[in-house]
N, C-alpha and C. Protein backbone atom coordinates (compact mmCIF):
# COMPACT_ATOMS: atom_id res chain seq x y z
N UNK A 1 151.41 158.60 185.96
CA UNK A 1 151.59 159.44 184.78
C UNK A 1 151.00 158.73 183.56
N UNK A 2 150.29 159.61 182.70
CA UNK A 2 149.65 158.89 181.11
C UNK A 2 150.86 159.59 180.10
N UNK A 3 150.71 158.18 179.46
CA UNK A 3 152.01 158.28 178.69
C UNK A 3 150.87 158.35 177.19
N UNK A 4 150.01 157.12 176.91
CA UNK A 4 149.53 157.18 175.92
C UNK A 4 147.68 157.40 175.95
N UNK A 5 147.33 157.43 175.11
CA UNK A 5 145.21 157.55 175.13
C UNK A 5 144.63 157.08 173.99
N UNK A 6 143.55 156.71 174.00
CA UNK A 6 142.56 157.02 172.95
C UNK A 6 141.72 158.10 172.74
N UNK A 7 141.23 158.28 171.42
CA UNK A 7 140.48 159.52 171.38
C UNK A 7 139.09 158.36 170.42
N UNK A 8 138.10 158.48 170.36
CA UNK A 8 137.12 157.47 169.36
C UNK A 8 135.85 159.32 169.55
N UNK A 9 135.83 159.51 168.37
CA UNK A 9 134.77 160.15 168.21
C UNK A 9 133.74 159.45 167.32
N UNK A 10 132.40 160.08 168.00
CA UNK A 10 131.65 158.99 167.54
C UNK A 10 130.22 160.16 166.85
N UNK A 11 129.11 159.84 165.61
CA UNK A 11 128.11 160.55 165.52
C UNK A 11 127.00 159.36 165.59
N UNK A 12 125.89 160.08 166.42
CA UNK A 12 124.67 159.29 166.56
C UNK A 12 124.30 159.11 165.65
N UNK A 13 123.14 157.92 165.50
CA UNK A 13 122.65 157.82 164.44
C UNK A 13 121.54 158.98 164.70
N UNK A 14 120.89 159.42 163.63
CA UNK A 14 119.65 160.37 163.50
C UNK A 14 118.69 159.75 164.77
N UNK A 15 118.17 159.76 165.74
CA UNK A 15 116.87 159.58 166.45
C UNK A 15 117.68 158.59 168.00
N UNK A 16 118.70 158.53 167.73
CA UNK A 16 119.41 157.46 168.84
C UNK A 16 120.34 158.28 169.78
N UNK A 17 120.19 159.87 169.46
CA UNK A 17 121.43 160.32 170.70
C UNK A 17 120.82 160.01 172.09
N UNK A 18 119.84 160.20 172.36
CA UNK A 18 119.51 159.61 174.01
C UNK A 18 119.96 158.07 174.25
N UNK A 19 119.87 157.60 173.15
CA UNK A 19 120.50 156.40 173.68
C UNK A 19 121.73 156.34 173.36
N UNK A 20 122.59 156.83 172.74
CA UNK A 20 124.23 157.06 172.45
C UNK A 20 124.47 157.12 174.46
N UNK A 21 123.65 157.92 174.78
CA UNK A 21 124.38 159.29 176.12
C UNK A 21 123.70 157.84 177.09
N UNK A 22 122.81 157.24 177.00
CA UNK A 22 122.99 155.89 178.19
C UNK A 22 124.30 155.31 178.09
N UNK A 23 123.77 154.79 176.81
CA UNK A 23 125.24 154.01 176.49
C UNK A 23 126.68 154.05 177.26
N UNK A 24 126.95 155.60 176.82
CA UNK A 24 128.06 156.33 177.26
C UNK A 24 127.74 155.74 178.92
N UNK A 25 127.11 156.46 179.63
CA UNK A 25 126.57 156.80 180.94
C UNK A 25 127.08 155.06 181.13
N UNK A 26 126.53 154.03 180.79
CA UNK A 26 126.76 152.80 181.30
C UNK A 26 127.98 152.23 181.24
N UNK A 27 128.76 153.01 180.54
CA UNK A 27 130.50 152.49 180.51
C UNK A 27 130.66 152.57 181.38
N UNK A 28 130.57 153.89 182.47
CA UNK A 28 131.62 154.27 183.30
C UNK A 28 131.78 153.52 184.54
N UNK A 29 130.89 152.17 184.90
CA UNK A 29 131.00 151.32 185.80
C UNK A 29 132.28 150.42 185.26
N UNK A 30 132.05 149.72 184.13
CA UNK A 30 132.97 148.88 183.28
C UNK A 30 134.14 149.36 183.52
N UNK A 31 134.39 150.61 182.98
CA UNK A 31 136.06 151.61 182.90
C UNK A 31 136.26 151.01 184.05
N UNK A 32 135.51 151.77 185.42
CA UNK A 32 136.26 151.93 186.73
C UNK A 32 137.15 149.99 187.53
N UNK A 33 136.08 149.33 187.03
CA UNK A 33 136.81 148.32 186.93
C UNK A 33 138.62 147.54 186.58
N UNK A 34 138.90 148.55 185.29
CA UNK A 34 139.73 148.89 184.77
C UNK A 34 141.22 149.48 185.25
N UNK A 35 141.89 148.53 186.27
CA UNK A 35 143.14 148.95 187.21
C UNK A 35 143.81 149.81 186.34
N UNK A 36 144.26 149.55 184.98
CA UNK A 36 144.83 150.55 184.08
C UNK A 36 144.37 151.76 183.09
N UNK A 37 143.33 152.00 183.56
CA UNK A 37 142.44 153.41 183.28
C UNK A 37 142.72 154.03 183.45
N UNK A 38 143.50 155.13 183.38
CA UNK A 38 144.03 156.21 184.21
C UNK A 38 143.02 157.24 184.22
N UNK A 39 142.59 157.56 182.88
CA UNK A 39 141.24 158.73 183.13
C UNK A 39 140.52 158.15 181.88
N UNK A 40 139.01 158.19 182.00
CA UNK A 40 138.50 158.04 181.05
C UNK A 40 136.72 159.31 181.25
N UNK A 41 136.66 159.73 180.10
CA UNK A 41 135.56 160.88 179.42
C UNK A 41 134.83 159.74 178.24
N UNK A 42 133.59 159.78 178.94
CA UNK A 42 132.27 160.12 177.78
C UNK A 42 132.28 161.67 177.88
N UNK A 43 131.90 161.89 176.16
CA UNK A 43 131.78 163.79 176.03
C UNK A 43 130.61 163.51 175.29
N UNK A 44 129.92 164.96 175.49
CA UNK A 44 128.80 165.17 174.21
C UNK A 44 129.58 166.32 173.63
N UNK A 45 129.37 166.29 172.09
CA UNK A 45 129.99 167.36 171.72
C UNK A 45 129.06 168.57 170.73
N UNK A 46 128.01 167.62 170.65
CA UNK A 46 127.15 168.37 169.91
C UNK A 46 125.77 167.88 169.65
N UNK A 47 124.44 168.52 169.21
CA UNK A 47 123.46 167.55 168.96
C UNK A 47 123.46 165.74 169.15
N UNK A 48 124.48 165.67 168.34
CA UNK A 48 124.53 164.26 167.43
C UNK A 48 126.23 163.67 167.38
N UNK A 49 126.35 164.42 168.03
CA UNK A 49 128.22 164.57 168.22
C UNK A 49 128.63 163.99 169.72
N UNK A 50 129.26 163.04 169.50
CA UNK A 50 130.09 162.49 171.40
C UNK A 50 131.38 162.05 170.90
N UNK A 51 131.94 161.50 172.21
CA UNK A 51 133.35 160.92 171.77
C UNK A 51 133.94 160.96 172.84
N UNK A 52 134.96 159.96 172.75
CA UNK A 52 135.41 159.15 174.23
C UNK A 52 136.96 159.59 174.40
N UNK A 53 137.27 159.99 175.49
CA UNK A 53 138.67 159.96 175.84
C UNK A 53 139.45 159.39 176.89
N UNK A 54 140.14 158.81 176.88
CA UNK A 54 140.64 157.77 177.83
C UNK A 54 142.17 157.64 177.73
N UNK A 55 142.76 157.68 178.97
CA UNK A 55 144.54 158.01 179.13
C UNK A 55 144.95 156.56 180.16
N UNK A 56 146.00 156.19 179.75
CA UNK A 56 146.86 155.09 180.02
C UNK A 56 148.19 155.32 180.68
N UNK A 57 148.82 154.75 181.44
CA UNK A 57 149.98 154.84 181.67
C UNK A 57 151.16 154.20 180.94
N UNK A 58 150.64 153.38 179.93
CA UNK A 58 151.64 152.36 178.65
C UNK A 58 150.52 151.38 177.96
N UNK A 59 151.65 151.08 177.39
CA UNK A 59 150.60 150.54 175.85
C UNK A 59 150.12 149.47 176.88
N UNK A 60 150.28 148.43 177.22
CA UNK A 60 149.90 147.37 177.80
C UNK A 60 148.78 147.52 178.24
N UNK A 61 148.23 148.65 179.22
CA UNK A 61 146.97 149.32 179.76
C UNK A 61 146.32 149.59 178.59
N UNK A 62 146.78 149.99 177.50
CA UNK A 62 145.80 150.56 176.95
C UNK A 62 145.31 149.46 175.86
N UNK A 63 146.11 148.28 176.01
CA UNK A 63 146.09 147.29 174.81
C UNK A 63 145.10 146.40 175.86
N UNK A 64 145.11 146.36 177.02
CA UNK A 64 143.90 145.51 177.82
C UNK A 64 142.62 146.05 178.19
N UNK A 65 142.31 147.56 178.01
CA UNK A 65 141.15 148.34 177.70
C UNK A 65 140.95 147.63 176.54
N UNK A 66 141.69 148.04 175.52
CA UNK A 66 141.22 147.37 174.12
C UNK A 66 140.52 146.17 173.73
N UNK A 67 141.02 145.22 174.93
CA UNK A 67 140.56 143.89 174.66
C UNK A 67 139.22 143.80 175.82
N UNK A 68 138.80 144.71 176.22
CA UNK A 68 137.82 144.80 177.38
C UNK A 68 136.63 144.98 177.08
N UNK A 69 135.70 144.85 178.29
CA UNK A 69 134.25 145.09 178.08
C UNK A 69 133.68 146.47 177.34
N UNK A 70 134.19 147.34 177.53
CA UNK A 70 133.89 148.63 176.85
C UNK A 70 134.05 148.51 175.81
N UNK A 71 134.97 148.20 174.91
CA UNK A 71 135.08 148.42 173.48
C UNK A 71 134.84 147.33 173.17
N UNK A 72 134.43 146.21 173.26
CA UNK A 72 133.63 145.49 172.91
C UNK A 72 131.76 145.62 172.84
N UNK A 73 131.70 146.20 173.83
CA UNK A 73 130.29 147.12 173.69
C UNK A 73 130.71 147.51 172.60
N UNK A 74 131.67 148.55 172.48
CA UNK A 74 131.28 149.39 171.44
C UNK A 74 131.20 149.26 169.95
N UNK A 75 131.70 148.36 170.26
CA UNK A 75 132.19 147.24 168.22
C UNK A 75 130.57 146.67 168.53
N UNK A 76 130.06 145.97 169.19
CA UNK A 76 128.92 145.37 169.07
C UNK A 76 127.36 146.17 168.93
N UNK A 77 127.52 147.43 169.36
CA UNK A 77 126.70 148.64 169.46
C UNK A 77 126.84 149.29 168.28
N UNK A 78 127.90 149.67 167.67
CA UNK A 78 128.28 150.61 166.73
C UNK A 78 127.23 150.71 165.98
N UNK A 79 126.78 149.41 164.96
CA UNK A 79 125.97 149.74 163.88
C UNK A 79 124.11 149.89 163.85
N UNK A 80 124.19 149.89 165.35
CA UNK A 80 122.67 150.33 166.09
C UNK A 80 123.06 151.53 166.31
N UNK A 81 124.09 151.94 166.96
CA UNK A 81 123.98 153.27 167.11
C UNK A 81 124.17 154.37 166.92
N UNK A 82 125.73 153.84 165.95
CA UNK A 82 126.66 154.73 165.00
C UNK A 82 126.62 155.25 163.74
N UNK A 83 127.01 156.58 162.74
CA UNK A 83 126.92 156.25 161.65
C UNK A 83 128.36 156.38 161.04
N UNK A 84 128.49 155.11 161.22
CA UNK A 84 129.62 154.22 160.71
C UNK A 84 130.23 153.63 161.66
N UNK A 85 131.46 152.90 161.49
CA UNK A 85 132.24 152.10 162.33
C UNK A 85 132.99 153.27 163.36
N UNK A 86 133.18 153.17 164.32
CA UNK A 86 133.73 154.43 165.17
C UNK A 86 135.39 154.04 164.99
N UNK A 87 136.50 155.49 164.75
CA UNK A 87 137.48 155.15 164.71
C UNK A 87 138.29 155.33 165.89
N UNK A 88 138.95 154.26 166.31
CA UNK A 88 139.74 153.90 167.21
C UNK A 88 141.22 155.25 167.21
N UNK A 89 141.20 156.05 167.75
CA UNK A 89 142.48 156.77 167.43
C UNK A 89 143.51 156.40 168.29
N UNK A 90 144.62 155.88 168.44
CA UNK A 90 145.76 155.75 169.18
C UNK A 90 146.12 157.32 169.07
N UNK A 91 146.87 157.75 169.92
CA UNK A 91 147.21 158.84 170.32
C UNK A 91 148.51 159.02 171.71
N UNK A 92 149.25 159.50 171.76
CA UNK A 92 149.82 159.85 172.41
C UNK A 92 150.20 161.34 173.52
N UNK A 93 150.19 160.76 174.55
CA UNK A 93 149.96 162.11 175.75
C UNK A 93 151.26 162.60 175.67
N UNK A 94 151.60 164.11 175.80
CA UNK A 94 152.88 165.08 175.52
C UNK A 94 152.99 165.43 176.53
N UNK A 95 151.22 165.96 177.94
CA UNK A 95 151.46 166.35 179.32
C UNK A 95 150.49 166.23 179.47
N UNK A 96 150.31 166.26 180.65
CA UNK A 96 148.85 166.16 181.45
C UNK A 96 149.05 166.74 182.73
N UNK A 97 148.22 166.85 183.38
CA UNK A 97 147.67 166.91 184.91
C UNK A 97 146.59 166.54 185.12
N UNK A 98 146.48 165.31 186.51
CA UNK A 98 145.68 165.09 186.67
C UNK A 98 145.60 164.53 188.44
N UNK A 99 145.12 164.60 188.85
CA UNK A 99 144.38 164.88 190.43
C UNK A 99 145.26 163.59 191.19
């Protein structure tokens, strides 16, 4: 069961969404690594528009994603690829279903 998630929406920079959508695309080896992943989404949401969603089963999971290879990419990527710092949303799951 996911108790808690992140939400990080993110906008390309002008001329970099193909490389935003590798980017994305190259997490999803890293995540799966990730024993406390419960679900994780790269999205496109628009032209120039993506954003990540990712569900946990407790903070602890989601506080060792945090300290992980992915979001460390992504703090280190951000200002090549972002326009601006991407915000980290803590968030909390109310229900889900999931497989």
């Amino acid at each position: 069961m996911v108790k808690v998630a992140l939400w990080v929406p993110l906008e390309a920079v002008p001329g970099k969404e193909a490389e935003v959508e590798r980017f994305l695309n190259d997490g999803l080896p890293l995540v799966q690594q990730e024993a406390g992943t419960t679900a994780w989404f790269a999205l496109r949401l628009g032209p120039s528009r993506f954003g990540i969603f990712d569900a946990f089963p407790d903070e602890a999971s989601r506080d060792a994603h945090l300290a992980g290879k992915v979001a460390a990419a992504l703090i280190a990527r951000a200002p090549d690829l972002f326009v601006g710092a991407p915000p980290i949303q803590k968030i909390e799951v109310l229900a889900a279903k999931l497989p």
